[in-house]
Structures are given as C-alpha cells and as structure tokens.
C-alpha atoms as a PDB file:
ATOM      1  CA  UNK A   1     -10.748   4.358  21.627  1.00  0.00           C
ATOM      2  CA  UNK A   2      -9.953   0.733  20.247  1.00  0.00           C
ATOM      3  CA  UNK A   3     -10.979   0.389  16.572  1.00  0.00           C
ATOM      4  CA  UNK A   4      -9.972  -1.496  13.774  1.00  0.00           C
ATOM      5  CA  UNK A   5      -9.223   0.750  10.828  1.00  0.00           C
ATOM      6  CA  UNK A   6      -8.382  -2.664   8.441  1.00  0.00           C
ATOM      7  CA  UNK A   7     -10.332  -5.488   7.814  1.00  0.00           C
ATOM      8  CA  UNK A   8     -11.123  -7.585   4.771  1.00  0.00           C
ATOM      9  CA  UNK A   9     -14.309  -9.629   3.649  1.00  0.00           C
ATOM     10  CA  UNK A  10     -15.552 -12.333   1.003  1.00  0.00           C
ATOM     11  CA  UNK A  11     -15.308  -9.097  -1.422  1.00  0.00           C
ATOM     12  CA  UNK A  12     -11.626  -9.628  -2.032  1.00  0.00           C
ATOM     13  CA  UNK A  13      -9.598 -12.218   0.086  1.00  0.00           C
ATOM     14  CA  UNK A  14     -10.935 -12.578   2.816  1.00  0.00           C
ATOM     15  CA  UNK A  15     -13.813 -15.472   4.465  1.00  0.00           C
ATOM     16  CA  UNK A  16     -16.448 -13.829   6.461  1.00  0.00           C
ATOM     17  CA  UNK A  17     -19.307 -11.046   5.384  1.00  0.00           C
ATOM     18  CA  UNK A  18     -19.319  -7.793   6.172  1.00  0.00           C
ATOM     19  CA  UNK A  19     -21.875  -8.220   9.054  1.00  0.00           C
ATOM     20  CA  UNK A  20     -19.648 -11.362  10.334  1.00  0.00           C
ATOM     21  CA  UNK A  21     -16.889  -8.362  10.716  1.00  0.00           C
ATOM     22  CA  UNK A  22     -19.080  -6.031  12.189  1.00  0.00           C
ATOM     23  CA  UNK A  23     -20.626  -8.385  14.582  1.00  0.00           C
ATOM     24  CA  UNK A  24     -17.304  -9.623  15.570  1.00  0.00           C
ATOM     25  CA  UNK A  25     -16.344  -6.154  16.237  1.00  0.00           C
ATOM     26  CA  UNK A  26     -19.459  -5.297  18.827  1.00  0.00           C
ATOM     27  CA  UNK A  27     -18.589  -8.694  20.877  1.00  0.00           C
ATOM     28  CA  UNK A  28     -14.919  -7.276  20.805  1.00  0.00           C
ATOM     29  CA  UNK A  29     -16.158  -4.171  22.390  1.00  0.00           C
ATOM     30  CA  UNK A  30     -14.665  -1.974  19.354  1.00  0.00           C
ATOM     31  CA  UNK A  31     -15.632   1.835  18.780  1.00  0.00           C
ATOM     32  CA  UNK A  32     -15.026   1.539  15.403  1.00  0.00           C
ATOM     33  CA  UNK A  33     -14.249  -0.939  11.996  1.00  0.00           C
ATOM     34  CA  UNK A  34     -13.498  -0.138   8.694  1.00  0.00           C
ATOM     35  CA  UNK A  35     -14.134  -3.017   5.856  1.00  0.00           C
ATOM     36  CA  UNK A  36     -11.110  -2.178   3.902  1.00  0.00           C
ATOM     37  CA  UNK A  37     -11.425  -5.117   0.733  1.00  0.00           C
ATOM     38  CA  UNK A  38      -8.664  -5.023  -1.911  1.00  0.00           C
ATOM     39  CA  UNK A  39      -8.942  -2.694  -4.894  1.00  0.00           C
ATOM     40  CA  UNK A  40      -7.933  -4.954  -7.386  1.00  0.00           C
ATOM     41  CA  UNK A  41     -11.216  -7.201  -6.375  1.00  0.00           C
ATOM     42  CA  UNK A  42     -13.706  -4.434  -6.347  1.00  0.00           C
ATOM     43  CA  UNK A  43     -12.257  -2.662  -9.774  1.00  0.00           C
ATOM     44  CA  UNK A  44     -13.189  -6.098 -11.562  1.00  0.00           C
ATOM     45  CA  UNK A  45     -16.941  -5.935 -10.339  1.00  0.00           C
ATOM     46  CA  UNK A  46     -19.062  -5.796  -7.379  1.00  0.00           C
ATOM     47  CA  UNK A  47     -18.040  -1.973  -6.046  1.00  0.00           C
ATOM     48  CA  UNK A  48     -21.732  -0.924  -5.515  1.00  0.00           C
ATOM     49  CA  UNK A  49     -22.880  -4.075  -4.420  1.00  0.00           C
ATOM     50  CA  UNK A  50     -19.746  -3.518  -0.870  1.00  0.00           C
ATOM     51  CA  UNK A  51     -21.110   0.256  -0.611  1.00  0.00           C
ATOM     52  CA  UNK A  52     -24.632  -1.156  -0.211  1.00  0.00           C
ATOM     53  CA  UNK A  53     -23.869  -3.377   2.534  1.00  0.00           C
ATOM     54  CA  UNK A  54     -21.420  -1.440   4.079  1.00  0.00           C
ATOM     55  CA  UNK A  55     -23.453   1.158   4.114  1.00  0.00           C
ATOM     56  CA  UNK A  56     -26.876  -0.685   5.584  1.00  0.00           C
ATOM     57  CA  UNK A  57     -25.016  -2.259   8.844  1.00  0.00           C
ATOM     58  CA  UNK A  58     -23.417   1.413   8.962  1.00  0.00           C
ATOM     59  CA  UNK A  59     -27.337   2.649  10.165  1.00  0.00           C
ATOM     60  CA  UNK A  60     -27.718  -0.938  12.424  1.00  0.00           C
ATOM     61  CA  UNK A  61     -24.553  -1.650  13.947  1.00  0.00           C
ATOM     62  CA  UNK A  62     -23.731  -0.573  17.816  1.00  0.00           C
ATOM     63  CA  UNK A  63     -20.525   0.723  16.484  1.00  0.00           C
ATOM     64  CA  UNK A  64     -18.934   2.919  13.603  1.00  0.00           C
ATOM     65  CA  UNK A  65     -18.362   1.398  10.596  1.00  0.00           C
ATOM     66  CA  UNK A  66     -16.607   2.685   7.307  1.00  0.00           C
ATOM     67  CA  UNK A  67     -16.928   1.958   3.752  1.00  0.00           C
ATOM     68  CA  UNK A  68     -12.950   1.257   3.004  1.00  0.00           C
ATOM     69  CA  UNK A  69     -10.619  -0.114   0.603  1.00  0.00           C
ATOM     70  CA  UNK A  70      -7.224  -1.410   0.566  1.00  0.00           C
ATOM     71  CA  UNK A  71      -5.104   0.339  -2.805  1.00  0.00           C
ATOM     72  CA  UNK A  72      -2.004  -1.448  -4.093  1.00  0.00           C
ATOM     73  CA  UNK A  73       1.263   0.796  -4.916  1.00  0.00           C
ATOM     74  CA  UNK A  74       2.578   0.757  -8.299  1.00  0.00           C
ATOM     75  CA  UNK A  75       5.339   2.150 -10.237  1.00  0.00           C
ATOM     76  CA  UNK A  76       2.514   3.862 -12.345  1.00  0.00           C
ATOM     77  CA  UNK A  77       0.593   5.109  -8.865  1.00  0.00           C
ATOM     78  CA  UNK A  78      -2.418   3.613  -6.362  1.00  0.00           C
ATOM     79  CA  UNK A  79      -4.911   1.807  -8.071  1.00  0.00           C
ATOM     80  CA  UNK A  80      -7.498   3.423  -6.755  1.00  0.00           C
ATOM     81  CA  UNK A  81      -9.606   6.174  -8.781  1.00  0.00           C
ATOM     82  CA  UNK A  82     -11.037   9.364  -7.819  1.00  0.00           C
ATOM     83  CA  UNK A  83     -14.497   8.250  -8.902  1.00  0.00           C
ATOM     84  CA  UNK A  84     -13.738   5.025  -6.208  1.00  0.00           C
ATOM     85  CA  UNK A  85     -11.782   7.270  -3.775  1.00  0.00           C
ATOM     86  CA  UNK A  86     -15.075   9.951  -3.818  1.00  0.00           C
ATOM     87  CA  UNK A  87     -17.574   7.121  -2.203  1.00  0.00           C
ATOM     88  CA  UNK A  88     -15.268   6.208   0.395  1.00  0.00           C
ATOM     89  CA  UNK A  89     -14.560   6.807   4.062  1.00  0.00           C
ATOM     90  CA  UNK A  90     -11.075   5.657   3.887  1.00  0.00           C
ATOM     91  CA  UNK A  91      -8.417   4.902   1.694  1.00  0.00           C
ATOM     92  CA  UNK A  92      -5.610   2.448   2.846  1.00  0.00           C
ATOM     93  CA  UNK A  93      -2.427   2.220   0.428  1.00  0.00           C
ATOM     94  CA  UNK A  94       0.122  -0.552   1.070  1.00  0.00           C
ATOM     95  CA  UNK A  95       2.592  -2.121  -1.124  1.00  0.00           C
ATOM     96  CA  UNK A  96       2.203  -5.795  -2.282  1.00  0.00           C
ATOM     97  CA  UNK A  97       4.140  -5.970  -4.823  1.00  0.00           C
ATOM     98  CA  UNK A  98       7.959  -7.779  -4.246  1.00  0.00           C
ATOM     99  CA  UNK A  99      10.828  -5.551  -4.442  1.00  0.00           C
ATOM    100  CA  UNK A 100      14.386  -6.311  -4.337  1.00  0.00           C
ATOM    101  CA  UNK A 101      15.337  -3.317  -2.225  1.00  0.00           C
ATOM    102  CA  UNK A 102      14.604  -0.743   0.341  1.00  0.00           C
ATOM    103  CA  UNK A 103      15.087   2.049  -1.534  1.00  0.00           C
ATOM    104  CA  UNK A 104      12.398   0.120  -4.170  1.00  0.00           C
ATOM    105  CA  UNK A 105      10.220   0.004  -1.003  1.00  0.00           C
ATOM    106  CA  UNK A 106      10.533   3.322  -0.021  1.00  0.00           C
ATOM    107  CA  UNK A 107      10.254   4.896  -4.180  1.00  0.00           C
ATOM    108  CA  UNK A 108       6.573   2.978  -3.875  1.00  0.00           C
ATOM    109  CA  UNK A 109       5.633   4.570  -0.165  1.00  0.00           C
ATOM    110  CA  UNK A 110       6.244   8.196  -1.759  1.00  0.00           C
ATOM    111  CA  UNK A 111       4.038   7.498  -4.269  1.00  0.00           C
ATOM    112  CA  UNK A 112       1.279   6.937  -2.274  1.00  0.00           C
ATOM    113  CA  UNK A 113       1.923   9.745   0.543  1.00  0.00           C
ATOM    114  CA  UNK A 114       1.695  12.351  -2.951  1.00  0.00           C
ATOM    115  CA  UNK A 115      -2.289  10.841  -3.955  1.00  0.00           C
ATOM    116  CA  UNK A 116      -4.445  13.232  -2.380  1.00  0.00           C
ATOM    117  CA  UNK A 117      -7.009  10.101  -2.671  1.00  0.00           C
ATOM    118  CA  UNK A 118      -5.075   8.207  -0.007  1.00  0.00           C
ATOM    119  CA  UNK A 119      -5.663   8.622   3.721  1.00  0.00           C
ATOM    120  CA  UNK A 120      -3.425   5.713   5.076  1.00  0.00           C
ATOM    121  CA  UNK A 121      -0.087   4.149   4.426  1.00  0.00           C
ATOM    122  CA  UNK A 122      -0.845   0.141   5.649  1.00  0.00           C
ATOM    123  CA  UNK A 123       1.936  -2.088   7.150  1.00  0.00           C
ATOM    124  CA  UNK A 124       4.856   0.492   6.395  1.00  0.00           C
ATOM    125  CA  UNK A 125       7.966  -1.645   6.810  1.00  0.00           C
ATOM    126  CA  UNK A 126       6.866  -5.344   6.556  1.00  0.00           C
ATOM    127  CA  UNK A 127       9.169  -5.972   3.338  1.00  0.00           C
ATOM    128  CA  UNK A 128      12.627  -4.955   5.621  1.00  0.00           C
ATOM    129  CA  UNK A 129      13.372  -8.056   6.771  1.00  0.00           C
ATOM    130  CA  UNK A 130      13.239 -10.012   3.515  1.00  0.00           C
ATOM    131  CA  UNK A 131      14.742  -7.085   1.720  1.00  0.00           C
ATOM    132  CA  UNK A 132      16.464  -5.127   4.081  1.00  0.00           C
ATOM    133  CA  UNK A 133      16.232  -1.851   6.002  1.00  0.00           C
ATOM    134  CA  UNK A 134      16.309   1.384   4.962  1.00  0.00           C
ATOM    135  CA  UNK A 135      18.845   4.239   6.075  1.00  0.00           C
ATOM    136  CA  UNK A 136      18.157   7.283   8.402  1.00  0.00           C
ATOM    137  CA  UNK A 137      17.980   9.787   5.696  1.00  0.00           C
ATOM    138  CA  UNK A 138      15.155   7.695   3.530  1.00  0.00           C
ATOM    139  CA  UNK A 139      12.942   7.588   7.138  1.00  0.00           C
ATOM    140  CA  UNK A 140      13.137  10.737   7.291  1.00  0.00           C
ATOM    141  CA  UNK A 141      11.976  11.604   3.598  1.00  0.00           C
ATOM    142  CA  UNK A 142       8.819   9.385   4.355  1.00  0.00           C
ATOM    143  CA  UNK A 143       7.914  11.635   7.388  1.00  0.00           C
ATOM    144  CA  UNK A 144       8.492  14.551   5.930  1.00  0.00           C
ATOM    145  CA  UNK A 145       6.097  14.003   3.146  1.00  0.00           C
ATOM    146  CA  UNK A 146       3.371  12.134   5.494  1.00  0.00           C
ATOM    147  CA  UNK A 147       3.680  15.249   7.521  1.00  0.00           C
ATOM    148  CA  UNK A 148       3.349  17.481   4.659  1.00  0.00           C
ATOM    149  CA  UNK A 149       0.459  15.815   2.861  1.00  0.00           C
ATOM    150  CA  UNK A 150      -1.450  15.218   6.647  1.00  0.00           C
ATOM    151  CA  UNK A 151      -1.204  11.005   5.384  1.00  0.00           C
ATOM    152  CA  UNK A 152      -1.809   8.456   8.598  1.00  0.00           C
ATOM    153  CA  UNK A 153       0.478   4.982   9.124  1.00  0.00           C
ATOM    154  CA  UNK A 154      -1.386   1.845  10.542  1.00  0.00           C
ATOM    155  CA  UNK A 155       0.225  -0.044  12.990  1.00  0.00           C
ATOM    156  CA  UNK A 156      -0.343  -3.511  11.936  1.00  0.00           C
ATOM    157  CA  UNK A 157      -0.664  -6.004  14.542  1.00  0.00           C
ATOM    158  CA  UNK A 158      -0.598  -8.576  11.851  1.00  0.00           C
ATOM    159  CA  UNK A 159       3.040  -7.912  10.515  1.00  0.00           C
ATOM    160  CA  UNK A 160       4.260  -5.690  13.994  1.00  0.00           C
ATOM    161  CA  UNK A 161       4.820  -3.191  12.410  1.00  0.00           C
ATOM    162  CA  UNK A 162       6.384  -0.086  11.917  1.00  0.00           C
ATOM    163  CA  UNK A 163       8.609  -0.321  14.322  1.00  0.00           C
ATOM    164  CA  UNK A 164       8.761   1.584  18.047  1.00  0.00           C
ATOM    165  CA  UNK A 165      11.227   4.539  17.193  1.00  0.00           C
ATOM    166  CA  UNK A 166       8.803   5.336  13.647  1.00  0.00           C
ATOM    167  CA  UNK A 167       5.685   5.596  15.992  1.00  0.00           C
ATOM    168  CA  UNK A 168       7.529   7.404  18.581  1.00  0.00           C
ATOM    169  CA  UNK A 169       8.610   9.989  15.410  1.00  0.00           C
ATOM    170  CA  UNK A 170       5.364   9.955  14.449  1.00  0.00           C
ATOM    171  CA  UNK A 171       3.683  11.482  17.341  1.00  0.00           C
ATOM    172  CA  UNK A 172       6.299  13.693  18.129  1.00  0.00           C
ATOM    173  CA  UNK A 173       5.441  15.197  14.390  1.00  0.00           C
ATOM    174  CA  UNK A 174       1.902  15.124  14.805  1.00  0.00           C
ATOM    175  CA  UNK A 175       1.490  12.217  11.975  1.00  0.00           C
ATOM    176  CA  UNK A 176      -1.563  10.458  13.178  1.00  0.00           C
ATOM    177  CA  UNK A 177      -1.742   6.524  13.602  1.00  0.00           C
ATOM    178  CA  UNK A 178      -4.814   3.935  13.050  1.00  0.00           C
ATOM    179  CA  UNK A 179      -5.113   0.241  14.628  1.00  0.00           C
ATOM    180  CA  UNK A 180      -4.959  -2.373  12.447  1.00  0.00           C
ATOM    181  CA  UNK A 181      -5.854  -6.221  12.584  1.00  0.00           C
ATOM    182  CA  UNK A 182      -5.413  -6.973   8.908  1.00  0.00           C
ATOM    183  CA  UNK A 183      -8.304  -9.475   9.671  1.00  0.00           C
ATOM    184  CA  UNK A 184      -9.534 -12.024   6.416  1.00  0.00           C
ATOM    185  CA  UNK A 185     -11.427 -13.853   8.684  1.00  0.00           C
ATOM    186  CA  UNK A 186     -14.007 -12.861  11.358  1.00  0.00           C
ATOM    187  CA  UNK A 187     -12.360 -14.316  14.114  1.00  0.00           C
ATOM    188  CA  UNK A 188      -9.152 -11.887  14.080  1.00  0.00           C
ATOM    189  CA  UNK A 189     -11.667  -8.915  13.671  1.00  0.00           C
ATOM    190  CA  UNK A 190     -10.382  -6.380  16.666  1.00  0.00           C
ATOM    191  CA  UNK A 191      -6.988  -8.306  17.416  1.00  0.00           C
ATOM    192  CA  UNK A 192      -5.159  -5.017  17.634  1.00  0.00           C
ATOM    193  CA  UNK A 193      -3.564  -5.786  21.330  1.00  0.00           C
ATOM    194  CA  UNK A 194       0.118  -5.267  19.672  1.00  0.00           C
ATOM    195  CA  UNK A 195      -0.647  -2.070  17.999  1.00  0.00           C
ATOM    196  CA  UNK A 196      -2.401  -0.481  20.946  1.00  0.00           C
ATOM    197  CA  UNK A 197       0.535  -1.985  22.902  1.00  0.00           C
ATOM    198  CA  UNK A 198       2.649   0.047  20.791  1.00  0.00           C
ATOM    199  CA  UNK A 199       0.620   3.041  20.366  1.00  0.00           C
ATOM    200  CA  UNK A 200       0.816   3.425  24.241  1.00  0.00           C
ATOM    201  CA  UNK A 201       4.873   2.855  24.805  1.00  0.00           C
ATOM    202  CA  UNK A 202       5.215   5.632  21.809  1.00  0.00           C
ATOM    203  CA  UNK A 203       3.933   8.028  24.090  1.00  0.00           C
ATOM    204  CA  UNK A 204       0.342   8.326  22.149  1.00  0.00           C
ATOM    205  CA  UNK A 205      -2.559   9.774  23.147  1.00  0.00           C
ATOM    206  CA  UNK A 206      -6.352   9.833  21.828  1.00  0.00           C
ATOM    207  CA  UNK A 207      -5.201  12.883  19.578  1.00  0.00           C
ATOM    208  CA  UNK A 208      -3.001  10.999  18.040  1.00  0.00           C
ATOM    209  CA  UNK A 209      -5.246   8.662  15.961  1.00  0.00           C
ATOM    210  CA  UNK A 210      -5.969   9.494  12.192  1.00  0.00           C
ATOM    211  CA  UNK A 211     -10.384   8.655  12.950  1.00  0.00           C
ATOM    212  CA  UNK A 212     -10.523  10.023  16.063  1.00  0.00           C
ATOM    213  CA  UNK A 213     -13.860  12.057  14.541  1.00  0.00           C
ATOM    214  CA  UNK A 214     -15.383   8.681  14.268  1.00  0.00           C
ATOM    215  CA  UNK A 215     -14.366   7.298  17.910  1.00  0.00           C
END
C-alpha cells in the first residue's frame, strides 16, 4: 500500500512534469501519487491546463494518480475555493506562513480542520522547533476536531514529521494518515521510507490510511 499522497511539479515550485512524477512513481513500485502543486500558483493561471494533464496520465499510467493541490492557511482561511476544491481528488492544507508561536501554529491548523473543502492537514508540526512546541491540552484540541470533521495528517518524510506519539494517537482515534514525499523534483518522487517507517511503529494498519479506496 505505498503511495505518495504529495508531490509537486513545474505548475508551482517544483522541476519535473507531471508524467516525470508519475513515471518516477511506476519505477518506484508505488500504488498510488497525487500531484499536489501549490494553490497560490494555480489561482494566478494555468488550473485547467494541470486538470488536463493530470487527468490524461490518470487513464495511461500503471498506477493511481490524483488531481491534487497543496492550500496555504491564513488568518482569513485556506486559499482554496469551492469551485477549485469541486474538480479535485484531494485537498492538502499546510501552513507556510512564519509564526512566532505555537499557539499561532496551532490557531492556523484549526482553521483548516473546520473547511469542509480540505481533506489533509500536510507536515503538522514542522514549525516546533523554530518556534516551539505546543502543550498537551492544544494536541488534544487538534485531534478532537480532525476526528470530528473525519480530516487526514500526512506524515512527511521530508520534515519527519508529526511526531511518533501524534501518529500513535491518531490511529488509536481512527484519524487516518497519508505518505508523503513532499517531492519538487522527480527524483524524490516515492521517498516515503520514514513515513512508512513510522506508520508501522504507530501500530498502523492498511485501514488506517486516508486513500485506501484508491490503493
């Protein structure tokens, strides 16, 4: 069941194509990618031209592949429309922005897990060390609402993170989980060894995983 649920493209920041992702993800032995490009890059042009090619290697590739995008968290929301959202297989949110605190960090995350547009929360916790971590009682707010609005975390293998004892919570609750490479070039397409790794000492199993429809 090893996917990659976050991968990025010459449509936002990233350096390969979509089929450079998608090929890359067949001689990785995948089940499944997801081209998830930033929102901000696809809002200023070039939306229908990414569903087009997503959606042609989609009906050629050996594999599942999903039409994604990336959202950033704001103070004012997730940049990501319902008329964006509605054409999608998958909606990642993640924050970007700096903040000078955890509780900042956490605000933005609960913002995100309230848009019924989003499906995923991406790298959850790779602020805390620059800004510090945040206490029991936040943690627990975050799962609650994930739980309660049936939202997904990634488990970045770029940034290692969340951490063991959040994935471990997060199968005991029934939150599910997605692999993620956080790939911008074709190479690192599929490097999800640490979040597997991860996945596995957490205790999860197959059920556990937010596309397991798609695996």
């Amino acid at each position: 069941m090893i996917h990659d649920a976050h991968t990025h493209t010459r449509y936002s920041d990233g350096i390969g194509g979509v089929l450079e992702n998608v090929q890359e993800a067949e001689r990785k032995g995948l089940f499944l990618i997801a081209i998830t490009d930033h929102s901000h890059y696809l809002l200023a042009g070039g939306f229908n031209a990414y569903l087009r090619e997503i959606n042609r290697w989609k009906e050629e590739a050996e594999l599942a592949v999903l039409a994604g995008i990336e959202g950033n968290i704001t103070r004012a929301g997730v940049d990501v429309p319902d008329w964006m959202a509605e054409k999608l297989d998958l909606v990642i949110a993640s924050v970007h922005e700096w903040v000078e605190s955890p509780e900042e960090y956490i605000a933005l995350v609960k913002v995100a897990l309230t848009d019924e547009n989003v499906d995923v929360i991406g790298h959850f916790g790779a602020s805390f060390p620059y800004i510090g971590y945040p206490d029991r009682e936040e943690l627990e707010e975050v799962l609650e609402l994930a739980e309660a609005n049936g939202k997904a975390f990634e488990i970045s293998s770029r940034y290692r993170v969340p951490d063991l004892d959040f994935v471990r919570e997060c199968v005991r609750r029934g939150i599910k989980l997605t692999f993620a490479s956080d790939a911008h070039r074709p190479e690192k397409v599929g490097n999800v060894g640490w979040s597997v790794s991860l996945f596995r000492k957490a205790g999860g199993k197959p059920e556990d995983l937010f596309l397991l429809g798609y695996l």
